[in-house]
Protein backbone atom coordinates (compact mmCIF):
# COMPACT_ATOMS: atom_id res chain seq x y z
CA UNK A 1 -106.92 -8.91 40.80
CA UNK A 2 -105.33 -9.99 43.07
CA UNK A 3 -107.31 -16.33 45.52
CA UNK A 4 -108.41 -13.53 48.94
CA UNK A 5 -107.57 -14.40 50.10
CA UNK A 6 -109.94 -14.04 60.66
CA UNK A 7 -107.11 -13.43 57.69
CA UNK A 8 -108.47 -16.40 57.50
CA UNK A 9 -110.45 -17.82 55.03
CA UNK A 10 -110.47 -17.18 51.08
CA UNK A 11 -112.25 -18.03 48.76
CA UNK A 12 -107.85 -14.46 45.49
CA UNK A 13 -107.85 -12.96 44.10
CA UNK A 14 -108.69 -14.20 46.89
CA UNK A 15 -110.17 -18.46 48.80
CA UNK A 16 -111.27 -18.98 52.03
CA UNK A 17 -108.72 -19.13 55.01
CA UNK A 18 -108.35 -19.93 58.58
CA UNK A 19 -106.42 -17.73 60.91
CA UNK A 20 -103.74 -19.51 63.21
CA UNK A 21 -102.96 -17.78 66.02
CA UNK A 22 -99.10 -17.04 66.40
CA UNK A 23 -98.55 -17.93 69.73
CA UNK A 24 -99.74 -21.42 68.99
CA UNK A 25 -96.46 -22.06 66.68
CA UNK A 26 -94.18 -20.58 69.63
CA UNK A 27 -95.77 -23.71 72.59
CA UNK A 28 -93.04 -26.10 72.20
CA UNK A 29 -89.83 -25.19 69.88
CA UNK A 30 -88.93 -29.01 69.70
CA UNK A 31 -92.23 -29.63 67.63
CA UNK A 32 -92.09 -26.11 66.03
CA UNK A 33 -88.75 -26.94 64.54
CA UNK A 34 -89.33 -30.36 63.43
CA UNK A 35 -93.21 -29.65 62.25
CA UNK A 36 -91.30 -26.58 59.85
CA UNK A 37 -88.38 -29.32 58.70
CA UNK A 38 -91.34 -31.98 57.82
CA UNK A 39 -93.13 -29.02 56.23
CA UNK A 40 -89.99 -28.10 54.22
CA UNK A 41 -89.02 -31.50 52.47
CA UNK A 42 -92.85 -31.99 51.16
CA UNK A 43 -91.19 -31.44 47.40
CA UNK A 44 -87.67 -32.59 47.16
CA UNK A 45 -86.76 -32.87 43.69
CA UNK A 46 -84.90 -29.89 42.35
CA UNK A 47 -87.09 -28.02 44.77
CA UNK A 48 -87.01 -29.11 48.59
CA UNK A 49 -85.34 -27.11 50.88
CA UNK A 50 -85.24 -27.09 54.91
CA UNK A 51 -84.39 -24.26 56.84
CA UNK A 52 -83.78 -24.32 60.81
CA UNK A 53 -85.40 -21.44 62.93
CA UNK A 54 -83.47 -22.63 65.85
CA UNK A 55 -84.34 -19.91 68.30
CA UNK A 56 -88.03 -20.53 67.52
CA UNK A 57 -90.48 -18.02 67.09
CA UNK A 58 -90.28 -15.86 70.18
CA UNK A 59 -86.54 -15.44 70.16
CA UNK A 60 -86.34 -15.63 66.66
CA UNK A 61 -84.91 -11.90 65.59
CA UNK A 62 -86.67 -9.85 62.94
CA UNK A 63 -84.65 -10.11 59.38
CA UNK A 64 -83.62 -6.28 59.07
CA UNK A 65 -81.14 -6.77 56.76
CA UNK A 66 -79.96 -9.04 53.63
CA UNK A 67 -78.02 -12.03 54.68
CA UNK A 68 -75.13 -12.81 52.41
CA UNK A 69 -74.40 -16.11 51.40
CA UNK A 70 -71.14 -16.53 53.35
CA UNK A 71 -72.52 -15.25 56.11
CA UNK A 72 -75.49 -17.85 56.04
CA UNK A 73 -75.19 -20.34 58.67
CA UNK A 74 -78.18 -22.83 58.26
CA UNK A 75 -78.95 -25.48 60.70
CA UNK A 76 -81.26 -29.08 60.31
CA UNK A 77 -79.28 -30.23 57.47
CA UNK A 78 -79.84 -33.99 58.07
CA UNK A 79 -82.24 -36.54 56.49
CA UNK A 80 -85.39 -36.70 57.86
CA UNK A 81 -87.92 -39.63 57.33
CA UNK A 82 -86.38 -41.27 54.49
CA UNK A 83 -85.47 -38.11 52.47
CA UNK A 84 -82.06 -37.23 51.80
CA UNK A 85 -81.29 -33.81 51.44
CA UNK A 86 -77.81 -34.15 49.91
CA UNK A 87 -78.48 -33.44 47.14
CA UNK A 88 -80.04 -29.93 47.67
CA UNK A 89 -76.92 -28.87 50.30
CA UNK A 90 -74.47 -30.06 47.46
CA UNK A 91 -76.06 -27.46 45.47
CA UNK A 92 -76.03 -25.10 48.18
CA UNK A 93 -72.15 -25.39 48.98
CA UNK A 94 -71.34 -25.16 45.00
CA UNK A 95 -73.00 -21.62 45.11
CA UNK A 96 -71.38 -21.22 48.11
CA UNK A 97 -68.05 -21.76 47.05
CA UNK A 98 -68.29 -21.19 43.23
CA UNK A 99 -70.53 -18.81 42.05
CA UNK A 100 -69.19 -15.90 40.58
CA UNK A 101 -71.30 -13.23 42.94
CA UNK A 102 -71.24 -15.42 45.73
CA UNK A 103 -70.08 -12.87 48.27
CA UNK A 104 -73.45 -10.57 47.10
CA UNK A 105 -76.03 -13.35 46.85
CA UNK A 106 -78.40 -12.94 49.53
CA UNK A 107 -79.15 -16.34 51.67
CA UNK A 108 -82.30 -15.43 52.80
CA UNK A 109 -84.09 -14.47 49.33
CA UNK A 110 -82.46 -17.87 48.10
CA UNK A 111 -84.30 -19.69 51.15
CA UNK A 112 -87.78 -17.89 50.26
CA UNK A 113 -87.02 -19.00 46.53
CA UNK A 114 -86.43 -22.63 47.78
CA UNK A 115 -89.50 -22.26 49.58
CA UNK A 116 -91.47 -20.72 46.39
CA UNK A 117 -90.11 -23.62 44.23
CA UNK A 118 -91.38 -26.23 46.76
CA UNK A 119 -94.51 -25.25 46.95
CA UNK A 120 -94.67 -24.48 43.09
CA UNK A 121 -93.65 -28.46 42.12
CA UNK A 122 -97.06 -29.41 44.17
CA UNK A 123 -98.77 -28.12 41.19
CA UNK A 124 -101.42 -26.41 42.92
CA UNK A 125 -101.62 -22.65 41.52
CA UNK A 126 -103.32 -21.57 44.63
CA UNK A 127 -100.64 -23.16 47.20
CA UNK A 128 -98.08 -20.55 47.81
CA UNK A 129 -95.36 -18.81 50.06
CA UNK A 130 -95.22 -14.66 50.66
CA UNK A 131 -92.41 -13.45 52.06
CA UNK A 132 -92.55 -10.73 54.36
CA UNK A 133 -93.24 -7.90 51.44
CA UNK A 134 -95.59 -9.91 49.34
CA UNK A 135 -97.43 -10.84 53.26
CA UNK A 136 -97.89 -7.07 53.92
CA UNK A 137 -98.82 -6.44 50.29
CA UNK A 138 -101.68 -9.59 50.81
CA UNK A 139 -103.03 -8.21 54.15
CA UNK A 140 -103.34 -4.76 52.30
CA UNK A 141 -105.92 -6.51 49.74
CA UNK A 142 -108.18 -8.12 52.26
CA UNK A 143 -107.77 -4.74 53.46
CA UNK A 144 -109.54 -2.97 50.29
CA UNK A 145 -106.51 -0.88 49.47
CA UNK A 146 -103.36 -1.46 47.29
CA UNK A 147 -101.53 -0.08 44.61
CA UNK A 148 -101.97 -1.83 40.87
CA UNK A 149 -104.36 -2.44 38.12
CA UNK A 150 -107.60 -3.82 40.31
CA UNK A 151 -107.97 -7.35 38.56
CA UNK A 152 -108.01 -10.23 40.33
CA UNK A 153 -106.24 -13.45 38.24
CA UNK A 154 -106.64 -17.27 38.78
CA UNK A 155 -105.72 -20.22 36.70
CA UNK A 156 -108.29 -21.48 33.92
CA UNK A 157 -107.13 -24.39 31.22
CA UNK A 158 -103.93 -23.95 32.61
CA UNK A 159 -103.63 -20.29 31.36
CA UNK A 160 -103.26 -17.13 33.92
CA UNK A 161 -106.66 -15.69 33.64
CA UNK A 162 -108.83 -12.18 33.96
CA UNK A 163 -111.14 -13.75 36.99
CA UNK A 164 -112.51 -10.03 37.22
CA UNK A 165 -111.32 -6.61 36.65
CA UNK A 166 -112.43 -4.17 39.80
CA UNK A 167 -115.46 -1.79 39.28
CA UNK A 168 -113.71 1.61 37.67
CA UNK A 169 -110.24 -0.23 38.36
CA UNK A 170 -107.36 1.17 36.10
CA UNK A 171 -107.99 -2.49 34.84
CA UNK A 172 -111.32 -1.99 33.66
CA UNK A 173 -110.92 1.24 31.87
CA UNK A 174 -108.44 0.11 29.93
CA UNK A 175 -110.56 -2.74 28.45
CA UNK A 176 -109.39 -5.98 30.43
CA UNK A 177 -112.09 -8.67 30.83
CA UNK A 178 -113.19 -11.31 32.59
CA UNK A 179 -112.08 -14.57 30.95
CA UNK A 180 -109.36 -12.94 28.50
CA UNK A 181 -106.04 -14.51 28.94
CA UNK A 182 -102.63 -12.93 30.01
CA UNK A 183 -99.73 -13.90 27.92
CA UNK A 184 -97.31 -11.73 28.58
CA UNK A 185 -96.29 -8.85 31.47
CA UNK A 186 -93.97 -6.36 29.59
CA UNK A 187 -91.54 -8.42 27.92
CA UNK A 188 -91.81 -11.79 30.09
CA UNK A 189 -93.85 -14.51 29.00
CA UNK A 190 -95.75 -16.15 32.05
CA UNK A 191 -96.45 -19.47 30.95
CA UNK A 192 -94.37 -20.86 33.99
CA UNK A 193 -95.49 -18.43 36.74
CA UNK A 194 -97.81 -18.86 39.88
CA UNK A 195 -100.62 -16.26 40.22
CA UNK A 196 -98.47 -14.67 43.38
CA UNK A 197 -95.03 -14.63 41.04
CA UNK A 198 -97.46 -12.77 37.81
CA UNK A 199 -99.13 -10.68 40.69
CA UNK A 200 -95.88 -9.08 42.19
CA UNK A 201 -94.79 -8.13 38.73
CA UNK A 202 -98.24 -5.89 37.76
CA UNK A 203 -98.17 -4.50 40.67
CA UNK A 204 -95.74 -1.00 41.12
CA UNK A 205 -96.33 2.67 42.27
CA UNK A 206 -99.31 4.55 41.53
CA UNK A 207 -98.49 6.28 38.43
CA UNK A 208 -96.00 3.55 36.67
CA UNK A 209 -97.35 1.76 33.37
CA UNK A 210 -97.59 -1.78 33.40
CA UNK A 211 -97.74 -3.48 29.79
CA UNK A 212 -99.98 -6.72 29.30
CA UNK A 213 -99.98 -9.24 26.38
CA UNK A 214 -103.80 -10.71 26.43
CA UNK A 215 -105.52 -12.99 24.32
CA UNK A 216 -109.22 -11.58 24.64
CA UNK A 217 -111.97 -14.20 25.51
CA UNK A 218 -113.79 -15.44 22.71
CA UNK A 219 -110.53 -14.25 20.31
CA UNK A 220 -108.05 -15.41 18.60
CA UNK A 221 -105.55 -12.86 18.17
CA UNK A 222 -103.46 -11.34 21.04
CA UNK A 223 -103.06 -7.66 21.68
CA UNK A 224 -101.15 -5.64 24.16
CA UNK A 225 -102.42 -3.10 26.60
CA UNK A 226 -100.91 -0.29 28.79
CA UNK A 227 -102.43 0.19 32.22
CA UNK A 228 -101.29 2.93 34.21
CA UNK A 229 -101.16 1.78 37.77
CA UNK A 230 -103.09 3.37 40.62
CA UNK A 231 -104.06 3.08 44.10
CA UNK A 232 -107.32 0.83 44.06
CA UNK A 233 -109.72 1.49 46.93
CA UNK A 234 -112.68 -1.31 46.96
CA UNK A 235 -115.85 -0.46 48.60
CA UNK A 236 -117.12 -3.82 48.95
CA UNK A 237 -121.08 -3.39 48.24
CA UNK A 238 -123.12 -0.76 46.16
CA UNK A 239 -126.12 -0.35 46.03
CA UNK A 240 -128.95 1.18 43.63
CA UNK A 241 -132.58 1.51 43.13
CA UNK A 242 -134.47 0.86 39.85
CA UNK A 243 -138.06 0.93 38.58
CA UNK A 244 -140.71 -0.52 40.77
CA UNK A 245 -138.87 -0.11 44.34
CA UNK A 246 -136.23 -2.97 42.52
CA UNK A 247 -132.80 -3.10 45.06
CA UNK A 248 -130.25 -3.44 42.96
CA UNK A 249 -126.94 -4.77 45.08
CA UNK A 250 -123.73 -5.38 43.92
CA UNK A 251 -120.71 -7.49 45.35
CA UNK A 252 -117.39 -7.05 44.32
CA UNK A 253 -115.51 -8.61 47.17
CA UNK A 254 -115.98 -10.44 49.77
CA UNK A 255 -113.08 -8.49 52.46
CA UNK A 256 -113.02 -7.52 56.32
CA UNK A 257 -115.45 -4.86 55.80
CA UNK A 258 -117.85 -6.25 53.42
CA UNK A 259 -120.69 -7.46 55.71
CA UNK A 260 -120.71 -4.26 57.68
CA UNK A 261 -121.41 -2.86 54.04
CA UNK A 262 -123.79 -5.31 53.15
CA UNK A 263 -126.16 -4.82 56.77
CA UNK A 264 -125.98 -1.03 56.30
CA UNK A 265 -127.54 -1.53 52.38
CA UNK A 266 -130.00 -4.11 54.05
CA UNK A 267 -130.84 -1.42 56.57
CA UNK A 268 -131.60 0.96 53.18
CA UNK A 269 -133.83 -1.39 51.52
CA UNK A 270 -135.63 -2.27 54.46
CA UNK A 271 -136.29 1.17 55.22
CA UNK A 272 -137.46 1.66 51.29
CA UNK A 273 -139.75 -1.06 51.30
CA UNK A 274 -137.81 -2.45 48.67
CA UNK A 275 -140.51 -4.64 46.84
CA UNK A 276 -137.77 -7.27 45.18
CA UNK A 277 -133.86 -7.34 45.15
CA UNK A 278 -131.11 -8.24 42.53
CA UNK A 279 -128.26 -9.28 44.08
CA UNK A 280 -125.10 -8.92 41.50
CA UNK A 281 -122.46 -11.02 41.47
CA UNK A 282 -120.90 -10.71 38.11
CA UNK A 283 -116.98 -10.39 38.43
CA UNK A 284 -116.72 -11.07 42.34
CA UNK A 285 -113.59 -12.69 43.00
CA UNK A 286 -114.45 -14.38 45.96
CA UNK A 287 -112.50 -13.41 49.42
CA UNK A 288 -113.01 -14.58 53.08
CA UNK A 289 -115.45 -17.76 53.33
CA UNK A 290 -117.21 -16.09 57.05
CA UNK A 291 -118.13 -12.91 54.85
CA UNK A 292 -119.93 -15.07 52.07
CA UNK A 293 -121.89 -16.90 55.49
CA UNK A 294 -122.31 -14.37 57.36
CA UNK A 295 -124.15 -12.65 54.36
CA UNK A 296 -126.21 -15.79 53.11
CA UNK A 297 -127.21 -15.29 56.95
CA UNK A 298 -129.32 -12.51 55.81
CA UNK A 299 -130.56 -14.20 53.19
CA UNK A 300 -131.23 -17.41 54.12
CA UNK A 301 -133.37 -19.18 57.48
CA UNK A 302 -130.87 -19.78 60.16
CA UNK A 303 -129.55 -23.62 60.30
CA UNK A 304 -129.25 -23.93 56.76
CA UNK A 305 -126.52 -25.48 55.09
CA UNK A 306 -123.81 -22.52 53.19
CA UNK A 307 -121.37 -24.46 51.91
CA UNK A 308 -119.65 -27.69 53.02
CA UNK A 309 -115.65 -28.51 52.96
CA UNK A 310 -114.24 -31.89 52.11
CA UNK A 311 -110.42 -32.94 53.36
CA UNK A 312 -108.12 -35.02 51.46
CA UNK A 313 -109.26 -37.71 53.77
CA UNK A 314 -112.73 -37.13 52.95
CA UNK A 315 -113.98 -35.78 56.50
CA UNK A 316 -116.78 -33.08 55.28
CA UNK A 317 -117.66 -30.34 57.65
CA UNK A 318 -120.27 -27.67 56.88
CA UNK A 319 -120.97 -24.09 57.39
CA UNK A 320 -124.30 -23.11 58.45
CA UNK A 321 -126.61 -20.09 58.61
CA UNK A 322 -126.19 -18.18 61.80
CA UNK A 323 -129.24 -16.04 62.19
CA UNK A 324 -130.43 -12.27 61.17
CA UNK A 325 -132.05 -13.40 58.36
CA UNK A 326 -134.03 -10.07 56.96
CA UNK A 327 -134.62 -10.61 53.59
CA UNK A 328 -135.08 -14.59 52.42
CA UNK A 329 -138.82 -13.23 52.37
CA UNK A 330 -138.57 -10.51 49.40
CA UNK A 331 -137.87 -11.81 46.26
CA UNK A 332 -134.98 -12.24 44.91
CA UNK A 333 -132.75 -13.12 41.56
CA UNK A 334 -128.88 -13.40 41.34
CA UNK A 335 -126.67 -12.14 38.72
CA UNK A 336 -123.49 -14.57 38.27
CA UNK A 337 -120.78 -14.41 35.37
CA UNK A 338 -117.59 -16.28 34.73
CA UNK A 339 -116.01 -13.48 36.84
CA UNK A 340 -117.78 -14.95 39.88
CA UNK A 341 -115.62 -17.08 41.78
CA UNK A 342 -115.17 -18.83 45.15
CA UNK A 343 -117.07 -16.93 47.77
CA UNK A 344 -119.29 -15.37 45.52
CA UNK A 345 -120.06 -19.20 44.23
CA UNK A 346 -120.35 -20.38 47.65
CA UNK A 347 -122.94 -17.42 47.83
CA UNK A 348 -125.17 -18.25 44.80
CA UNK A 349 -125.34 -22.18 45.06
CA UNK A 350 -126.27 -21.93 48.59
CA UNK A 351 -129.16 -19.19 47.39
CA UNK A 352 -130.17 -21.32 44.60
CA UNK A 353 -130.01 -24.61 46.58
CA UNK A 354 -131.38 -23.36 49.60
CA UNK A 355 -133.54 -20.88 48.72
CA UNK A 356 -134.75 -21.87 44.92
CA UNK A 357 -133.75 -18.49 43.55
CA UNK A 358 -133.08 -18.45 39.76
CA UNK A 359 -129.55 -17.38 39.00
CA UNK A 360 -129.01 -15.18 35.78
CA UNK A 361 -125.83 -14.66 33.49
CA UNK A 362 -123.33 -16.97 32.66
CA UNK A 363 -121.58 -19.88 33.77
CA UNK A 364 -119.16 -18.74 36.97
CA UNK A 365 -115.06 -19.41 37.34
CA UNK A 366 -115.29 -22.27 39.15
CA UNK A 367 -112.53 -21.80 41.85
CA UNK A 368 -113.75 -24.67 44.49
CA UNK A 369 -110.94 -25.00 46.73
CA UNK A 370 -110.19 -24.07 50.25
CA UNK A 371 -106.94 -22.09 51.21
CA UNK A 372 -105.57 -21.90 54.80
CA UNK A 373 -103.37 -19.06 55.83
CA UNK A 374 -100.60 -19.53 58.37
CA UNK A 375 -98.19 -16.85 60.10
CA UNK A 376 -94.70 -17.99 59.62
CA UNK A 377 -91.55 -16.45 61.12
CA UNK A 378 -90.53 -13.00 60.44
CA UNK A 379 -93.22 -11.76 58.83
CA UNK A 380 -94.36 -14.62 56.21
CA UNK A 381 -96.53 -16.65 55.50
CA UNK A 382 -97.68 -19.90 53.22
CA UNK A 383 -101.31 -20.47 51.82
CA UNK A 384 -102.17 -23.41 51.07
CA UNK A 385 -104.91 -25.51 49.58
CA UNK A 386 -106.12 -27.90 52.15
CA UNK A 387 -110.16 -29.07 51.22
CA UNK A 388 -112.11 -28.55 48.74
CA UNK A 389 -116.18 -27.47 48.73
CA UNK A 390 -119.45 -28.59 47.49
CA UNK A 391 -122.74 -26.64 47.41
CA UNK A 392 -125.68 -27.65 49.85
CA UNK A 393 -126.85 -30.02 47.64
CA UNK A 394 -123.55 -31.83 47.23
CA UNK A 395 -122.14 -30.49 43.81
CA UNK A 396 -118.59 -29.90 43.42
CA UNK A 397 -117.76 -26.85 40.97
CA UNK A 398 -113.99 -26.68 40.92
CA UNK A 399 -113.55 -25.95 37.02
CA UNK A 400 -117.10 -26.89 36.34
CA UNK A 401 -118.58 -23.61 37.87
CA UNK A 402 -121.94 -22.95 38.74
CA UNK A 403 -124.50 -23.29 35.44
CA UNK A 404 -127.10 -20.27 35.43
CA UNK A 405 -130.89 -21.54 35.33
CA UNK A 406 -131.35 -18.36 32.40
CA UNK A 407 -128.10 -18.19 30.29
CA UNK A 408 -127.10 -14.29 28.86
CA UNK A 409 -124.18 -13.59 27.30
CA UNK A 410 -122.54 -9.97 27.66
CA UNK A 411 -120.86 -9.38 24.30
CA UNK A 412 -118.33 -7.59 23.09
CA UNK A 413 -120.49 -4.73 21.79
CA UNK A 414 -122.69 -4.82 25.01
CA UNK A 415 -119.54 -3.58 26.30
CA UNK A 416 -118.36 -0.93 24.10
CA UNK A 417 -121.88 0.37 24.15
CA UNK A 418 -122.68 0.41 27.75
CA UNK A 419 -125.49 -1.98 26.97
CA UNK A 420 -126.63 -4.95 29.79
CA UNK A 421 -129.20 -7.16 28.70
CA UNK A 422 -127.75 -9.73 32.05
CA UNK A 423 -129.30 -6.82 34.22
CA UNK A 424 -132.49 -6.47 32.28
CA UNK A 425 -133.26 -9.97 32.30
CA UNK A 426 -133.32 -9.87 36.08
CA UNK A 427 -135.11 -7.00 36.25
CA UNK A 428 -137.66 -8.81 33.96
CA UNK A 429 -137.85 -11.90 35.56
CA UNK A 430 -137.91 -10.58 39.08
CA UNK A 431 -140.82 -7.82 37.90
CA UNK A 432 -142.49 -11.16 36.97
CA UNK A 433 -142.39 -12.75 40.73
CA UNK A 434 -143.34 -9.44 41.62
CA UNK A 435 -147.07 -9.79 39.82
């Protein structure tokens, strides 16, 4: 799963984010209140919707109950800057006054699914609002631990798409794959959803059965899959030995804990004299952008360039190695499939531009945008996509991905018979660098 995604940077599953500290939003109400109206009428058609926090964020209570419609009393109805806002408030009142289960609507899930639709009409699948549940349920996967099918989705040709199903993930067993396509979530065709809106509705309690419709990649005909949910615990970073003294190190997240993972596997191989490393990162979703540089830190001369971020007003600023670098000196090969996607991909151009190291597999995702987190009232928040990034030599790869420099495809019977001839290639090429 499920874009991940310092809460901070993500790159979820899920993106790279910044963390804004709350008390920030709370210095002066007067610009709180009118920064969150100006952030509400972005998208006005059909969609736009302003609500007033008028007590601001410290006095603002905690929402611990529904809020019916009558009872709704919403403040900041005027035009701002040009936009006029009658529209949306005539369609407000009508419910108001008309709809049949007015007196049971609740105001404040109709304000998060103004919100939702705002955001939504930007077009941008990876721009998006959580309200207080789906927030909890989103700190809980940078976390490592959540209950669902462990596969992280993101948007390819337009279609909701497999990114990377989690190592022994309920997702996994039951066949899913990176690349295939979902069509359908029990009975509810997502053609129309964002990633967040497709992601509430696999997830349920450990235990429940969640039904998908996929088209498999490289097929033509759909088929439908039970998955029996379960609590998916992610330990970020395994690692193996093969033949020869070969570290063998696999990624499959990039969360809060993963470089703590990833120094106490360096410690191993150090102590092992590992003689050359393969560093795995086939169906990494991506995560938080300071794991994937504080890692390439390791790997990687300090002062070297990791990634750099570009601004919709083209101001580029770029992430550098920090120091501890242990292992740039042992060889090294990366594995990379379409499952690997924005920090991971951050990760392997800046090892292949930096470093010259000959990536293996097949072509990655290509998620190349930046996300930025911010802590909204009561509990929510809104991601959204504010740069994008290039590699160190200046290459974008949103939808293009990152090309391998020795292409091997994993195919369908590789699969069913536990065959993979990605793995071996490294293990021959890097046996190669090793004579």
């Amino acid at each position: 799963m499920l874009e991940q995604l310092n809460q901070e940077r993500e790159s979820e599953a899920s993106e790279p984010i910044k963390t804004y500290p709350e008390d920030e939003l709370a210095k002066n109400r007067k610009i709180f209140k009118k920064g969150l109206l100006i952030f509400f009428i972005v998208a006005v058609t059909f969609a736009s919707y302003t609500l007033g926090f008028s007590r601001g964020k410290n006095t603002a209570p905690a929402v611990t109950k529904d809020i019916s419609l009558g009872q709704a009393v919403l403040e900041n109805k005027s035009a701002n800057n040009g936009v006029d806002f009658s529209l949306f408030w005539k369609v407000w009142d009508t419910i108001k006054e008309k709809h049949i289960n007015r007196k049971d609507l609740d105001a404040q899930k109709m304000v998060y699914g103004a919100i939702s639709g705002m955001l939504k009409a930007t077009g941008d699948p990876y721009t998006s609002f959580f309200d207080p549940e789906e927030n909890k349920a989103f700190s809980q996967d940078l976390g490592g631990s959540f209950d669902g099918i462990g596969a992280e989705l993101g948007i390819k040709d337009n279609l909701l798409t497999v990114i990377a199903p989690l190592d022994e993930s309920p997702a996994q067993k039951a066949g899913l794959r990176a690349g295939d396509k979902i069509i359908k979530i029990g009975d509810k065709v997502i053609a129309d959803m964002t990633i967040d809106e497709a992601v509430s509705l696999i997830r349920g309690k450990k235990g429940t059965e969640v039904k998908l419709t996929i088209l498999p990649n490289g097929e033509k005909d759909t088929k439908e899959i039970p998955i029996v949910r379960d609590t998916i615990e992610v330990k970020s970073v395994k690692l193996d030995f093969k033949e020869g003294d070969i570290a063998h190190i696999e990624i499959t997240k990039f969360g809060e804990n993963t470089d703590k993972e990833f120094d106490q596997a360096m410690k191993t191989m150090l102590a092992k004299n590992t003689r050359g490393i393969i560093l795995d990162l086939r169906n990494d979703p991506g995560g938080l952008l300071d794991r994937a540089v504080s890692i390439a830190s390791r790997m990687i001369p300090k002062g070297k360039v990791v990634v750099t971020e570009e601004d919709s007003f083209g101001k580029k600023d770029s992430f550098f190695t920090e120091g501890g670098d242990s292992l740039s000196s042992i060889p090294t090969v990366v594995l990379i499939n379409e499952g690997s996607a924005s920090a991971s991909e951050i990760l392997a151009g800046a090892l292949k531009d930096d470093q010259g190291l000959t990536l293996i597999g097949e072509k990655s995702f290509g998620k190349g945008t930046v996300q930025e987190l911010i802590d909204l009232p009561q509990g929510s928040s809104v991601k959204v996509t504010v740069a994008k990034w290039l590699t160190p030599n200046g290459d974008y790869i949103m939808e293009k991905g990152i090309n391998p420099d020795i292409e091997v495809k994993m195919t369908a019977d590789d699969y069913k018979n536990d065959k993979d001839p990605q793995l071996d290639k490294a293990m021959e090429v890097i046996q190669e660098k090793l004579k």
